[in-house]
N, C-alpha and C. Protein backbone atom coordinates (compact mmCIF):
# COMPACT_ATOMS: atom_id res chain seq x y z
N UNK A 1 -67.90 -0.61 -19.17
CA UNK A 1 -67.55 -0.37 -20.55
C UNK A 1 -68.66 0.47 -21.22
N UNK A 2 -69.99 -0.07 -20.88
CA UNK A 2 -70.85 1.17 -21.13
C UNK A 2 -71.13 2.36 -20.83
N UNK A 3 -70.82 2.11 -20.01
CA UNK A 3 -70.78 3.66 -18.82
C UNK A 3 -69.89 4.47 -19.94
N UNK A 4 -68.82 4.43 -20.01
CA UNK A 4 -67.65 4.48 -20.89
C UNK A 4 -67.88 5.35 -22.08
N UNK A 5 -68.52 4.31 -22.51
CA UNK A 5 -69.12 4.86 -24.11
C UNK A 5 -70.05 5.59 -23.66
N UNK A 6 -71.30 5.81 -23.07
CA UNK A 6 -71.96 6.87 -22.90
C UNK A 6 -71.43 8.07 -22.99
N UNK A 7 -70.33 7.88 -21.49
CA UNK A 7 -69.82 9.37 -21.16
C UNK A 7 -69.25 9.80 -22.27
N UNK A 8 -68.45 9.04 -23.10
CA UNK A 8 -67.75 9.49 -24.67
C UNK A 8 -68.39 10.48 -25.01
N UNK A 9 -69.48 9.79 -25.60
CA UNK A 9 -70.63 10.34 -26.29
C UNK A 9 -71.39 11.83 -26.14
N UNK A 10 -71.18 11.73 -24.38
CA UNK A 10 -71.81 13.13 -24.04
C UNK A 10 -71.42 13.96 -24.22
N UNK A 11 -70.24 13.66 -23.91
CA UNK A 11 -68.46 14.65 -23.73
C UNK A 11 -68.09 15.06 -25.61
N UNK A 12 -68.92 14.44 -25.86
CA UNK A 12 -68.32 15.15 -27.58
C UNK A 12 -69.59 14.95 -28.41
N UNK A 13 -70.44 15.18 -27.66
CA UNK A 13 -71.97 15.49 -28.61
C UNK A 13 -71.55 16.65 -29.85
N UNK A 14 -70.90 17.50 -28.97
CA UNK A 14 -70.91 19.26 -30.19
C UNK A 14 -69.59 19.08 -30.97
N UNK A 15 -68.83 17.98 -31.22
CA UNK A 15 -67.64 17.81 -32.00
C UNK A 15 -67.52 18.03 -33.14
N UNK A 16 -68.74 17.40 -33.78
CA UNK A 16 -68.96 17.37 -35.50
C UNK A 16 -70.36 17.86 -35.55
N UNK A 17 -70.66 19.38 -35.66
CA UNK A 17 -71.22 20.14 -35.77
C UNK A 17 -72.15 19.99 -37.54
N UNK A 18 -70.98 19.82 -38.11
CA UNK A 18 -71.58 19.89 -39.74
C UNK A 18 -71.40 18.17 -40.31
N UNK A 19 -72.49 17.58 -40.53
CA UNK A 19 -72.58 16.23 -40.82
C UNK A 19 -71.37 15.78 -41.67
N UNK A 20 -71.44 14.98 -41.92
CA UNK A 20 -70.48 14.68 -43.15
C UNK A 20 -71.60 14.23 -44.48
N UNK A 21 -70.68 14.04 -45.58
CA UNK A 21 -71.58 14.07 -46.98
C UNK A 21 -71.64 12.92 -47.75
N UNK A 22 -70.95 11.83 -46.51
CA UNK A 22 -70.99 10.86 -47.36
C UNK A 22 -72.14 9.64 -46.75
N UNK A 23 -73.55 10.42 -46.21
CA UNK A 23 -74.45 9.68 -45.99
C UNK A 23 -75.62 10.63 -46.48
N UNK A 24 -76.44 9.37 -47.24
CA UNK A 24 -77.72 11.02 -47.78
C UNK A 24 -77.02 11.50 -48.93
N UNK A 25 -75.96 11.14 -49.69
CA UNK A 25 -75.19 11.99 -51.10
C UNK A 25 -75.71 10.83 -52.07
N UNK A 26 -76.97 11.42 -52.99
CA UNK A 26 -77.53 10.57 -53.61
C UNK A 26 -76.67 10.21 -54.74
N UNK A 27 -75.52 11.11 -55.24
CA UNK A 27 -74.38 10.96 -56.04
C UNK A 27 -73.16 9.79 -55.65
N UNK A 28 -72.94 9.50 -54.81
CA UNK A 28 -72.32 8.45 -54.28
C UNK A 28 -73.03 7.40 -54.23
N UNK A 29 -74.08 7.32 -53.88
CA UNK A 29 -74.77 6.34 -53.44
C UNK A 29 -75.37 5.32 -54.54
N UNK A 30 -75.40 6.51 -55.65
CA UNK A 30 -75.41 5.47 -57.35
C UNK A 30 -74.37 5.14 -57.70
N UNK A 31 -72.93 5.93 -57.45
CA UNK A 31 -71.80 5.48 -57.90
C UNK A 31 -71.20 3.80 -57.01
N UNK A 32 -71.53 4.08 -55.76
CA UNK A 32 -71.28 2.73 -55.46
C UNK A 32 -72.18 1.81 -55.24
N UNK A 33 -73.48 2.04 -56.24
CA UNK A 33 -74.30 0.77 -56.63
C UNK A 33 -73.58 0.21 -58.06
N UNK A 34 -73.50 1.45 -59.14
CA UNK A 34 -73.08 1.36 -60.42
C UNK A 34 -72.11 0.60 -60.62
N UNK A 35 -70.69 1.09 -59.54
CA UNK A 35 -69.38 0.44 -59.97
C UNK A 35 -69.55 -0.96 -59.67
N UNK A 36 -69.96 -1.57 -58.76
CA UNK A 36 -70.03 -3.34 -58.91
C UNK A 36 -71.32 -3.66 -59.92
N UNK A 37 -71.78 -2.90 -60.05
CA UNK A 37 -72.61 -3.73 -61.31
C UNK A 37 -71.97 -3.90 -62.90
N UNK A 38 -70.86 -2.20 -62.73
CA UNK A 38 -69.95 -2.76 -63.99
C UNK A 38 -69.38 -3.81 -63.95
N UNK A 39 -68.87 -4.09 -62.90
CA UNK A 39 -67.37 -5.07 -62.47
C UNK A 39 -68.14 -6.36 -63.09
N UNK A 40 -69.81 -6.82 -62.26
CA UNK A 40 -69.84 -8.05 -62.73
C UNK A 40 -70.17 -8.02 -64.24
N UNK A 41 -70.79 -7.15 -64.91
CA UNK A 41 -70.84 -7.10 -66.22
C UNK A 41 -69.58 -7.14 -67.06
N UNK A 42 -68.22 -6.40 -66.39
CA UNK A 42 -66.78 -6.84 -67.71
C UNK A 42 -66.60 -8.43 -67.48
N UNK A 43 -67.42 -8.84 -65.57
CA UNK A 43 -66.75 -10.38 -65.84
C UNK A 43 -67.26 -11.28 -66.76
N UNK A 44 -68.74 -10.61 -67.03
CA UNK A 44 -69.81 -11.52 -67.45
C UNK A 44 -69.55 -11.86 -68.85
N UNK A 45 -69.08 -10.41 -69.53
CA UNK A 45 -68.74 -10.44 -71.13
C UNK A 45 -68.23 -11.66 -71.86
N UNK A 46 -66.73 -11.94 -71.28
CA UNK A 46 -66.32 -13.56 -71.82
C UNK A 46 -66.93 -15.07 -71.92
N UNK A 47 -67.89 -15.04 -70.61
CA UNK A 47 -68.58 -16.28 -70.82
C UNK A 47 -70.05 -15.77 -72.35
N UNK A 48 -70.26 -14.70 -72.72
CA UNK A 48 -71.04 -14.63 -73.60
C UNK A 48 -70.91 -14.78 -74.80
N UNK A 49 -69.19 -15.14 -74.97
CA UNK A 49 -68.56 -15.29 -76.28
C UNK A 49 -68.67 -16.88 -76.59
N UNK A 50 -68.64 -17.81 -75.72
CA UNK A 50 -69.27 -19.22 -75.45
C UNK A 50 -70.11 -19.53 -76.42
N UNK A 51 -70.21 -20.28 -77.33
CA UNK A 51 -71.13 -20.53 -78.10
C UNK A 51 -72.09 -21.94 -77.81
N UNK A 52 -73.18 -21.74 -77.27
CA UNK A 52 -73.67 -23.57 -77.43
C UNK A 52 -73.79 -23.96 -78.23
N UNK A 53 -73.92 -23.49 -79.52
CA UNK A 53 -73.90 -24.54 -80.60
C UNK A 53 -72.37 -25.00 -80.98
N UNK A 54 -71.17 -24.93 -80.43
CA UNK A 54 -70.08 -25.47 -80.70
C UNK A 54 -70.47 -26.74 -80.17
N UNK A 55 -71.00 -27.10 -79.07
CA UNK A 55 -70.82 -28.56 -78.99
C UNK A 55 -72.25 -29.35 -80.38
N UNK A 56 -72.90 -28.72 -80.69
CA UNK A 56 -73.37 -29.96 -81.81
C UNK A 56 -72.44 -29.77 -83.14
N UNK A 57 -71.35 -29.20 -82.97
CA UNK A 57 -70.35 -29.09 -83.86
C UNK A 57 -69.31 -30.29 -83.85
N UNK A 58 -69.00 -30.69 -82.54
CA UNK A 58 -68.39 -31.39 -82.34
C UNK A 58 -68.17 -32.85 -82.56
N UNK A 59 -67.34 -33.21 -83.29
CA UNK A 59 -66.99 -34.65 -83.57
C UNK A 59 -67.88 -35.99 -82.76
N UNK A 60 -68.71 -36.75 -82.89
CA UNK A 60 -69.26 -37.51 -82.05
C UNK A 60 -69.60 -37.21 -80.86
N UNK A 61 -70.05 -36.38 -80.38
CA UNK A 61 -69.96 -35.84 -78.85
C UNK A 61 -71.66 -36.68 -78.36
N UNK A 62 -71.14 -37.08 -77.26
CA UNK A 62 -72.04 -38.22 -76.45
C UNK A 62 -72.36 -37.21 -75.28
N UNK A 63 -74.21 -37.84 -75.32
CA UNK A 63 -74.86 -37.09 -74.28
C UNK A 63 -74.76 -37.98 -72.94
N UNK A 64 -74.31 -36.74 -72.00
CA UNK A 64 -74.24 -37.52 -70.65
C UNK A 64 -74.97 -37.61 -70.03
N UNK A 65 -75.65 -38.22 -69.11
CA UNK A 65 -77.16 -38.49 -67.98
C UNK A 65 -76.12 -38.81 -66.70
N UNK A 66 -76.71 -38.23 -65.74
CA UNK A 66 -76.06 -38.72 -64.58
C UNK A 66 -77.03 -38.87 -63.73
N UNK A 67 -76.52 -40.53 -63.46
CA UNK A 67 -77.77 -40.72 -62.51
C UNK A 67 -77.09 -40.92 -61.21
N UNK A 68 -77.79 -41.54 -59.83
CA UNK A 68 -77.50 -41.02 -58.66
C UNK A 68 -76.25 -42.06 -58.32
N UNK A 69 -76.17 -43.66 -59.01
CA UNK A 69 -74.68 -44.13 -58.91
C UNK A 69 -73.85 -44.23 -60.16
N UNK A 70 -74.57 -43.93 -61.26
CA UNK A 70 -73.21 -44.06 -62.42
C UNK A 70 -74.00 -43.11 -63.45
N UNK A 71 -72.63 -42.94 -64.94
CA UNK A 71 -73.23 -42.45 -65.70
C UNK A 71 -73.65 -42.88 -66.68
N UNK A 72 -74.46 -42.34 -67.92
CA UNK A 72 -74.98 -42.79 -68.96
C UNK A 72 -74.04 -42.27 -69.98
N UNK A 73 -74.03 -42.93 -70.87
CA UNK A 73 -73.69 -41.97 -72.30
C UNK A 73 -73.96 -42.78 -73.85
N UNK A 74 -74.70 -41.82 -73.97
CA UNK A 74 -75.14 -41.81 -75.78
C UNK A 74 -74.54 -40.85 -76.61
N UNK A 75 -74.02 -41.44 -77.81
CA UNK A 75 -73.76 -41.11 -79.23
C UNK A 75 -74.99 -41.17 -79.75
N UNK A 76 -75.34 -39.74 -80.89
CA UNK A 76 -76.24 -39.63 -81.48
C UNK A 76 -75.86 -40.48 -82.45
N UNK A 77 -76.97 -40.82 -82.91
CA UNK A 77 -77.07 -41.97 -84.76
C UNK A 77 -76.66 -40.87 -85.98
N UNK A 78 -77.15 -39.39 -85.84
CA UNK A 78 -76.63 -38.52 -87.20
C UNK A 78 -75.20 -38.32 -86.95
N UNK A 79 -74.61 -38.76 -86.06
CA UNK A 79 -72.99 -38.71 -86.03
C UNK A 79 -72.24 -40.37 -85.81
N UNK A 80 -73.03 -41.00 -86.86
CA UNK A 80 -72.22 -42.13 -86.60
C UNK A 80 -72.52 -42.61 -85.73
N UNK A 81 -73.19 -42.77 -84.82
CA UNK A 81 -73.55 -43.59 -83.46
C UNK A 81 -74.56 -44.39 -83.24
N UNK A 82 -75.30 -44.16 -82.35
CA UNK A 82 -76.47 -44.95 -82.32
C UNK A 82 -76.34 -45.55 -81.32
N UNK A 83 -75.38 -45.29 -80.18
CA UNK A 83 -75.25 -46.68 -79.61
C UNK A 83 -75.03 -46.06 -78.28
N UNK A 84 -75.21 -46.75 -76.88
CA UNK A 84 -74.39 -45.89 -75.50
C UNK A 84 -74.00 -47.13 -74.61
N UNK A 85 -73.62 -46.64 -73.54
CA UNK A 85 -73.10 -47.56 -72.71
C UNK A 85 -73.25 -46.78 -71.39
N UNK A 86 -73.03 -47.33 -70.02
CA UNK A 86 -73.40 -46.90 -68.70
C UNK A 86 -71.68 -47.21 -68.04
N UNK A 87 -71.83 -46.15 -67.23
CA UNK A 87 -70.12 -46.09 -66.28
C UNK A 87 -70.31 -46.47 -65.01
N UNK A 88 -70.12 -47.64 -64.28
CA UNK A 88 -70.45 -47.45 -63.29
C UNK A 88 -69.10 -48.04 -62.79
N UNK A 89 -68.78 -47.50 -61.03
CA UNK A 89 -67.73 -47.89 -60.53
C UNK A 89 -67.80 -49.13 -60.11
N UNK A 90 -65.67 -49.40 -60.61
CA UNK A 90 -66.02 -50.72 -59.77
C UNK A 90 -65.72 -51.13 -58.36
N UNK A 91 -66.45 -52.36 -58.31
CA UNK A 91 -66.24 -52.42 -56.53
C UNK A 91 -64.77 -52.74 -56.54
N UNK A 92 -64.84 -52.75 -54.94
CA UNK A 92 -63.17 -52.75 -54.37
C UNK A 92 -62.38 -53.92 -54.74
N UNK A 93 -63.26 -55.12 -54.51
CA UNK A 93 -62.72 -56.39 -54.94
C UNK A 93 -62.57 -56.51 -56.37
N UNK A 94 -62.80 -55.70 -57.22
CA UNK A 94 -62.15 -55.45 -58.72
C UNK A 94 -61.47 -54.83 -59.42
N UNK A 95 -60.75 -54.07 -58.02
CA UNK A 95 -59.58 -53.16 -58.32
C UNK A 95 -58.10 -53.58 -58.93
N UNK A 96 -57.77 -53.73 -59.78
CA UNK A 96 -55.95 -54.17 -60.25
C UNK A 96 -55.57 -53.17 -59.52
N UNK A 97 -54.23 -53.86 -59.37
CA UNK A 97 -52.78 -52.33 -59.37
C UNK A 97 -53.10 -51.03 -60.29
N UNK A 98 -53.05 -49.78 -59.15
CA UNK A 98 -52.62 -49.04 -60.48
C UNK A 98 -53.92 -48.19 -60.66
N UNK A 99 -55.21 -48.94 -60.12
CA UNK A 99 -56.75 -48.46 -59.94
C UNK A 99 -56.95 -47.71 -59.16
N UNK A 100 -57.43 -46.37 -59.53
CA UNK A 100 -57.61 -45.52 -58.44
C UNK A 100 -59.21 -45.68 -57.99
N UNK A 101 -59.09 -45.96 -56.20
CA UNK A 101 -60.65 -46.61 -55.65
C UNK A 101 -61.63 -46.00 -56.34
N UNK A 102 -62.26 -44.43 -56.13
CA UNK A 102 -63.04 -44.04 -56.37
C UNK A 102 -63.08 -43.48 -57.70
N UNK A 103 -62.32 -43.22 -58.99
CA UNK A 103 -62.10 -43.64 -60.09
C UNK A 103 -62.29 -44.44 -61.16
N UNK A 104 -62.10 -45.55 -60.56
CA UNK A 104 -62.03 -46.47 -61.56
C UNK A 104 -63.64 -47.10 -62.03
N UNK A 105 -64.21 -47.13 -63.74
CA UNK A 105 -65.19 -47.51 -63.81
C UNK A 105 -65.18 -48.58 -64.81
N UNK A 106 -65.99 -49.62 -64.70
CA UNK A 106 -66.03 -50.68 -65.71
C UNK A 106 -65.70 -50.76 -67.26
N UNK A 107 -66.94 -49.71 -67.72
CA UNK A 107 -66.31 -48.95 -68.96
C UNK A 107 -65.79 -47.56 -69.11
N UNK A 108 -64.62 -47.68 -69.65
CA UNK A 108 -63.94 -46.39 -69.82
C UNK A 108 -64.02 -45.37 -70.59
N UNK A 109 -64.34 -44.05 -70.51
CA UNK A 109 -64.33 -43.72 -71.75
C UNK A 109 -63.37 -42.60 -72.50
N UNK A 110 -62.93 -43.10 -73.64
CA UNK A 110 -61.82 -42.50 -74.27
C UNK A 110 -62.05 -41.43 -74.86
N UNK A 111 -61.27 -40.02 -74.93
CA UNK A 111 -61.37 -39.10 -76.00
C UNK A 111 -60.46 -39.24 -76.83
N UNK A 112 -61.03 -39.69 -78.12
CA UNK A 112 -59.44 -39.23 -78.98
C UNK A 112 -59.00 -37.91 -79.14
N UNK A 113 -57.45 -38.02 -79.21
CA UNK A 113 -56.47 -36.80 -79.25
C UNK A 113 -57.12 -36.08 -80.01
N UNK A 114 -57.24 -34.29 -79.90
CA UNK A 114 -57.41 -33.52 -81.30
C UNK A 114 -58.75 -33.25 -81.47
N UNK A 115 -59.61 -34.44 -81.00
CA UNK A 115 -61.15 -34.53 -81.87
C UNK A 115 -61.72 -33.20 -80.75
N UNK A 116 -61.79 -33.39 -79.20
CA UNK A 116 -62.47 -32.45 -78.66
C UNK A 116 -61.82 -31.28 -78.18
């Protein structure tokens, strides 16, 4: 198979006499750096419309901590709160009907409709 390709090779050394232009064309070679750098920049635009300060806007919104088996969550006190509670799953032997295994956590926590 090598043999093969060698002889190819020999046999049509003088084929393409005049290079081609699309290696070494410093004009191409910015255009197809440029065009994916636009692409990720139109994607990038929408997440910049994102505001972080919408969430300290938000109705009671509780800070989450996640630790390595459950979660935390605190309500700030300038929104009415002051207070948190921890999520942790429950074991198997405290599953009702209806409990999904890896799901289900002691305390639940609710969003009301509308608020977020």
């Amino acid at each position: 198979m090598l043999g093969c390709c060698l002889c190819w090779l020999a046999l049509h050394e003088n084929a393409n006499p005049v290079p081609s232009k699309l290696t070494h064309h410093t004009g191409l070679e910015i255009a197809w750096t440029l065009v994916p750098v636009l692409i990720l920049v139109i994607i990038a635009i929408p997440s910049f419309r994102f505001d972080p300060s919408v969430e300290s806007r938000r109705p009671r919104s509780p800070s989450r901590l996640r630790h390595q088996w459950y979660w935390s969550y605190k309500y700030p006190e300038d929104q009415g709160g002051g207070f948190g509670f921890d999520q942790v799953m429950k074991p198997e032997a405290e599953l009702q009907p209806g409990d999904v295994r890896l799901l289900s956590v002691d305390n639940e926590a609710v969003v009301p409709v509308n608020e977020v």
